[in-house]
N, C-alpha and C. Protein backbone atom coordinates (compact mmCIF):
# COMPACT_ATOMS: atom_id res chain seq x y z
N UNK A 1 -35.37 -64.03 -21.93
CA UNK A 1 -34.94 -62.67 -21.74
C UNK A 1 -34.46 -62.50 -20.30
N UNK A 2 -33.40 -61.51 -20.40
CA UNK A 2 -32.72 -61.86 -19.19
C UNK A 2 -32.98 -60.31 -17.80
N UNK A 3 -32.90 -60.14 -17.03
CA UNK A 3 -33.09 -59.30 -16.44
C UNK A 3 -31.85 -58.11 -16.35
N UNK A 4 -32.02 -57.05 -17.09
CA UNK A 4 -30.92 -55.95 -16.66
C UNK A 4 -29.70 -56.17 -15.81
N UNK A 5 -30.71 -56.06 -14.54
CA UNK A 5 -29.79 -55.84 -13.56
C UNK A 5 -29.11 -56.98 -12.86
N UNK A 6 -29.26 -57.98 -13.88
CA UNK A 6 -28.12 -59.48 -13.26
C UNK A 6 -27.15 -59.73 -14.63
N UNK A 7 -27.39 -58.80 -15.51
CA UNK A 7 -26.10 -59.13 -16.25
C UNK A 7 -25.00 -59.10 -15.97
N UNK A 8 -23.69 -59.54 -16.62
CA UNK A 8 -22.40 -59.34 -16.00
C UNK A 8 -21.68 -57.89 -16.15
N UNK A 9 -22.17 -57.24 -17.37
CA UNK A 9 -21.82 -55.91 -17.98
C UNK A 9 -22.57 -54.99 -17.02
N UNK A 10 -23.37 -54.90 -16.14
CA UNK A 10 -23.88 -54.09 -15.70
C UNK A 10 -23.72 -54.29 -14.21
N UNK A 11 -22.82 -55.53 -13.84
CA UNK A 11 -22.11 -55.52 -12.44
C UNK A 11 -20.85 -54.66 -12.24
N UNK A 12 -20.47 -54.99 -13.48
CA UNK A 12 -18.93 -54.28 -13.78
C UNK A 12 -18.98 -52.77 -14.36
N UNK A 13 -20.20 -52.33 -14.80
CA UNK A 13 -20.60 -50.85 -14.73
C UNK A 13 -20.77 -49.99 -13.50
N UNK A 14 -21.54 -50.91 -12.66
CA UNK A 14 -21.91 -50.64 -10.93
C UNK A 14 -20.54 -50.70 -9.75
N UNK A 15 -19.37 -51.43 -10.54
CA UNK A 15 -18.32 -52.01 -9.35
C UNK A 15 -17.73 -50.62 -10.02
N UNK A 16 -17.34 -50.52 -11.23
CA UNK A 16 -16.61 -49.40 -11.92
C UNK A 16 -17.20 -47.63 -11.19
N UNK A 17 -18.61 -47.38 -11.45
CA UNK A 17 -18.58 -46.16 -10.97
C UNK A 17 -18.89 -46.40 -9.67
N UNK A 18 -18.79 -47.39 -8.48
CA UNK A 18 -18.61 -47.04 -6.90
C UNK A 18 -17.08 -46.75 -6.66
N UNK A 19 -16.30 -47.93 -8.02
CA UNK A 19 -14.92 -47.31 -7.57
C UNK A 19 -14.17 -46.06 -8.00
N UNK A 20 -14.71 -45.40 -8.78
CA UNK A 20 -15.00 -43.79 -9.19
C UNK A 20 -15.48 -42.88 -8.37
N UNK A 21 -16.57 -43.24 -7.63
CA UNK A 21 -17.04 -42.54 -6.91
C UNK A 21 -16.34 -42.59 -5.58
N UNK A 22 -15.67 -43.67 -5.00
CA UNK A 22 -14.63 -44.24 -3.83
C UNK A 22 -13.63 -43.17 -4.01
N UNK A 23 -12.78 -43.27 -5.33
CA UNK A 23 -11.46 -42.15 -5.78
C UNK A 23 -12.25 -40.98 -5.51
N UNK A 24 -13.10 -40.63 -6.07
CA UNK A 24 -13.06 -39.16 -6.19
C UNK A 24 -13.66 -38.88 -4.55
N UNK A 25 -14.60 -39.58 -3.44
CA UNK A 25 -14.24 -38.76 -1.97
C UNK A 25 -12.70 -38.84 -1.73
N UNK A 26 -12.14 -39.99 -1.77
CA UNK A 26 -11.08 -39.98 -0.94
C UNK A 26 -10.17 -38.65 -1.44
N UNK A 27 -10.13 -38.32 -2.95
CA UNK A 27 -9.35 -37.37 -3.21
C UNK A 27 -10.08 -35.60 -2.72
N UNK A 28 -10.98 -35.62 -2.94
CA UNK A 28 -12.18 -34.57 -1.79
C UNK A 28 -11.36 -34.68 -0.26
N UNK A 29 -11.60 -35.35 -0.03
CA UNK A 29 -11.01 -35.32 1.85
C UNK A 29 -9.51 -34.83 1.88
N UNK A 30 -8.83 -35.96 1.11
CA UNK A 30 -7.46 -35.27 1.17
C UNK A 30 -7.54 -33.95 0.82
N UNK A 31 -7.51 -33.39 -0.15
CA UNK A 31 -7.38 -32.52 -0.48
C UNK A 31 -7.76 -30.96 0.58
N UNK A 32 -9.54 -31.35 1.36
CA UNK A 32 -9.27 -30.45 2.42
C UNK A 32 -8.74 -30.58 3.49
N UNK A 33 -8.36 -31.39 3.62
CA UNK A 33 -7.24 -31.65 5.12
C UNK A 33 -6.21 -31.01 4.57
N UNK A 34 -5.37 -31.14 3.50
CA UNK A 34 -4.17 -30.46 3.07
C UNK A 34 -4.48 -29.09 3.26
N UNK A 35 -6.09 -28.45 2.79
CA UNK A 35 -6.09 -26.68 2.85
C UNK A 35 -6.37 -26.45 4.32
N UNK A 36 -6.70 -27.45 5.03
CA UNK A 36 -6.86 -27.04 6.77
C UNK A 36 -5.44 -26.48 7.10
N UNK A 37 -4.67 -27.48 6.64
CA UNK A 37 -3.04 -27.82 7.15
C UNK A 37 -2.21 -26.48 6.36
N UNK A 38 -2.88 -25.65 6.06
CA UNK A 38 -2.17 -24.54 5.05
C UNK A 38 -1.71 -23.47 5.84
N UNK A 39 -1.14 -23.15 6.71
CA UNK A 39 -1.47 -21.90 7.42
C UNK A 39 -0.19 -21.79 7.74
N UNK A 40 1.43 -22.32 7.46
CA UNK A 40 2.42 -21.71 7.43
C UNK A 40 3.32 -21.69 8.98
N UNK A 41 2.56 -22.79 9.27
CA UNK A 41 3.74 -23.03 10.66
C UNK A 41 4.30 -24.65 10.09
N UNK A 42 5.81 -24.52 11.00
CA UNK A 42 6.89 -25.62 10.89
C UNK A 42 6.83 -26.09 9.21
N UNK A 43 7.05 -24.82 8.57
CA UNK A 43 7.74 -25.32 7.03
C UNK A 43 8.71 -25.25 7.23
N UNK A 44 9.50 -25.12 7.90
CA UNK A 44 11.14 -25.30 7.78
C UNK A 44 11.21 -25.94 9.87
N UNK A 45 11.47 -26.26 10.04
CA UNK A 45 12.27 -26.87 11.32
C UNK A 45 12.58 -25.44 12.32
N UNK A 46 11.75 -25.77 13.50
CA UNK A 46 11.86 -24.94 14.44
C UNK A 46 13.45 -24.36 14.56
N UNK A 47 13.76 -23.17 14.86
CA UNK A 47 15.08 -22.44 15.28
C UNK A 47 15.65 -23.25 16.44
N UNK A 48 17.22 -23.17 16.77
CA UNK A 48 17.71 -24.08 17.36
C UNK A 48 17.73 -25.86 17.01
N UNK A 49 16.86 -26.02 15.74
CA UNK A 49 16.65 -27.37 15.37
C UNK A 49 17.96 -27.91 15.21
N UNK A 50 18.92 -29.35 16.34
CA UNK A 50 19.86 -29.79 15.30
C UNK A 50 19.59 -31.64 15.26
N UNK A 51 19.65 -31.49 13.94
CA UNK A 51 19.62 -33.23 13.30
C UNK A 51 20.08 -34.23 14.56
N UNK A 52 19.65 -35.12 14.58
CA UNK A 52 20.05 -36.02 14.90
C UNK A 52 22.01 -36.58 13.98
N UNK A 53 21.24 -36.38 12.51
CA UNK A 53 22.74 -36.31 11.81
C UNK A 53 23.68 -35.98 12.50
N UNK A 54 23.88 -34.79 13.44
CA UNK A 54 24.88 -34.07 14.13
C UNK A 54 25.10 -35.38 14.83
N UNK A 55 25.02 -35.89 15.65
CA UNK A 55 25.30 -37.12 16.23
C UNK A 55 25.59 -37.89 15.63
N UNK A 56 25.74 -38.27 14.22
CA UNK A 56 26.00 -39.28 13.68
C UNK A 56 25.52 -40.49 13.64
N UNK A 57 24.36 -40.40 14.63
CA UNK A 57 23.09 -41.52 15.05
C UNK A 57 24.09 -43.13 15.39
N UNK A 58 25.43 -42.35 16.17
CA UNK A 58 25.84 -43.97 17.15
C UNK A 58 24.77 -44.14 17.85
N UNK A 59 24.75 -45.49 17.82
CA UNK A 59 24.51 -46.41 18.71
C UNK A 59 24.96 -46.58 20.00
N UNK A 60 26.32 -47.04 19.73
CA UNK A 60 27.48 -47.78 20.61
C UNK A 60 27.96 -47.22 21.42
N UNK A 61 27.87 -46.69 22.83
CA UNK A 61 28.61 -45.72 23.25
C UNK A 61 29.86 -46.32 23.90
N UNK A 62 29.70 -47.94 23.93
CA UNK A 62 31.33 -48.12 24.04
C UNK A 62 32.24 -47.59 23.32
N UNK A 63 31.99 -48.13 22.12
CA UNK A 63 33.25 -47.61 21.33
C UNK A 63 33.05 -45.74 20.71
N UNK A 64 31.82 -45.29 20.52
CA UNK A 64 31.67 -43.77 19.83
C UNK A 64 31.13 -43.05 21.60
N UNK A 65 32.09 -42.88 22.82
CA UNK A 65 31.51 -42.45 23.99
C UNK A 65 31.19 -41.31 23.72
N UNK A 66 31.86 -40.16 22.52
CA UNK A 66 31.02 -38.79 22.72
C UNK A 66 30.67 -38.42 21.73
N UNK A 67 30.06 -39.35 20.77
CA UNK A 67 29.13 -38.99 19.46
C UNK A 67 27.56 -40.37 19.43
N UNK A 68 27.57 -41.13 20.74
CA UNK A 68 26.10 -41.74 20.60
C UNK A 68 25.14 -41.36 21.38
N UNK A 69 24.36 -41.48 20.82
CA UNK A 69 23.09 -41.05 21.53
C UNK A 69 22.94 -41.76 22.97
N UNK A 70 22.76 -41.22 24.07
CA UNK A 70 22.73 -42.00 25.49
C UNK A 70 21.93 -40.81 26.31
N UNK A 71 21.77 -40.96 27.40
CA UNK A 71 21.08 -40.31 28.63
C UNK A 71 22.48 -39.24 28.45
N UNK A 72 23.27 -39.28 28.56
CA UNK A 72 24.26 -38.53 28.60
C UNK A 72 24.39 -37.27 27.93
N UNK A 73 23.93 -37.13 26.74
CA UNK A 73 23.57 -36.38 25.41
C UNK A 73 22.62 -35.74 25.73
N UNK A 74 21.20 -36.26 26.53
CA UNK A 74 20.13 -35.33 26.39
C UNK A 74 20.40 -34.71 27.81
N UNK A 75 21.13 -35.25 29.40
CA UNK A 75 21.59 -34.49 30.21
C UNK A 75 22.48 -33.61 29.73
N UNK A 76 23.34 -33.15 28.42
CA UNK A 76 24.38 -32.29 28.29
C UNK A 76 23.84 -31.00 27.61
N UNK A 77 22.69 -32.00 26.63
CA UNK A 77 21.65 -30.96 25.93
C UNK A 77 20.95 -30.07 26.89
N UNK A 78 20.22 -30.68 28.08
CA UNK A 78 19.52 -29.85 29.13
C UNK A 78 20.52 -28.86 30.02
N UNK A 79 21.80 -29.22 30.17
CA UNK A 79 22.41 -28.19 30.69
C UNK A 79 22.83 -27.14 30.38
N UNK A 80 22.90 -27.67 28.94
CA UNK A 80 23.67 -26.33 28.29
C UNK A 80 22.27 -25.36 27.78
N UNK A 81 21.01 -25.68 27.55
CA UNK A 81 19.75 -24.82 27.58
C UNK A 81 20.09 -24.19 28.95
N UNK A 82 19.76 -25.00 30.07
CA UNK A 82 19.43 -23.96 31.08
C UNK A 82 20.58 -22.87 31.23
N UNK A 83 22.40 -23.35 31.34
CA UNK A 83 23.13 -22.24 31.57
C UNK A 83 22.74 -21.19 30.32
N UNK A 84 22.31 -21.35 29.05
CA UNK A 84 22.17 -20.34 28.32
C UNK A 84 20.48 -19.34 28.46
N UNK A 85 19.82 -20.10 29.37
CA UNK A 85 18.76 -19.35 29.57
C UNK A 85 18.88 -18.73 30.87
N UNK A 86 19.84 -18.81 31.96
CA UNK A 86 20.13 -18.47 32.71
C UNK A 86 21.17 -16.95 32.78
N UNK A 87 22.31 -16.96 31.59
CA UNK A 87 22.55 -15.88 31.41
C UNK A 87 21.60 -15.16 30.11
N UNK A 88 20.61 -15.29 29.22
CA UNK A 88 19.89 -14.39 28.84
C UNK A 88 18.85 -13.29 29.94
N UNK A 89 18.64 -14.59 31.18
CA UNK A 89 17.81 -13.65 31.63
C UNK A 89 18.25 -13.54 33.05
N UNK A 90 19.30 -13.11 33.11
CA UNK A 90 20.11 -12.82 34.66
C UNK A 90 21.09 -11.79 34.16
């Protein structure tokens, strides 16, 4: 007579509901992190948001000089913020 708890049917009963019990926290956790995360900011893309798309995401600024992304782009981006925050509040 064999002992219960070294059968093979009752390893694979024990592996089965830890991995039942594994699914069902992990789906518990997710689930309240998602209702933490509920509260209705950046569902849509901050105002003033523009794509990268708009750039067309060159690379190359040899050959695409005023559609790739370079130091150049984010100095043209910063200037044109400040002259426009400069006449809102002047």
């Amino acid at each position: 007579m064999t002992n219960l708890s070294m059968t093979p049917l009752f390893c694979i009963i024990c592996r089965l509901t830890m991995m039942h019990y594994s699914v069902l926290f992990c789906l518990i956790t997710a689930t309240r992190f998602a209702e933490t995360l509920e509260n209705g900011l950046a569902r849509t893309p901050p105002m003033g948001w523009m794509s990268w798309t708009k750039f067309y995401c060159q690379t190359d600024c040899v050959l695409h000089p005023f559609t790739c992304i370079s130091e150049k782009l984010y100095m043209d981006m910063a200037d044109r913020m400040g002259k426009l925050t400069r006449k809102l509040y002047s």
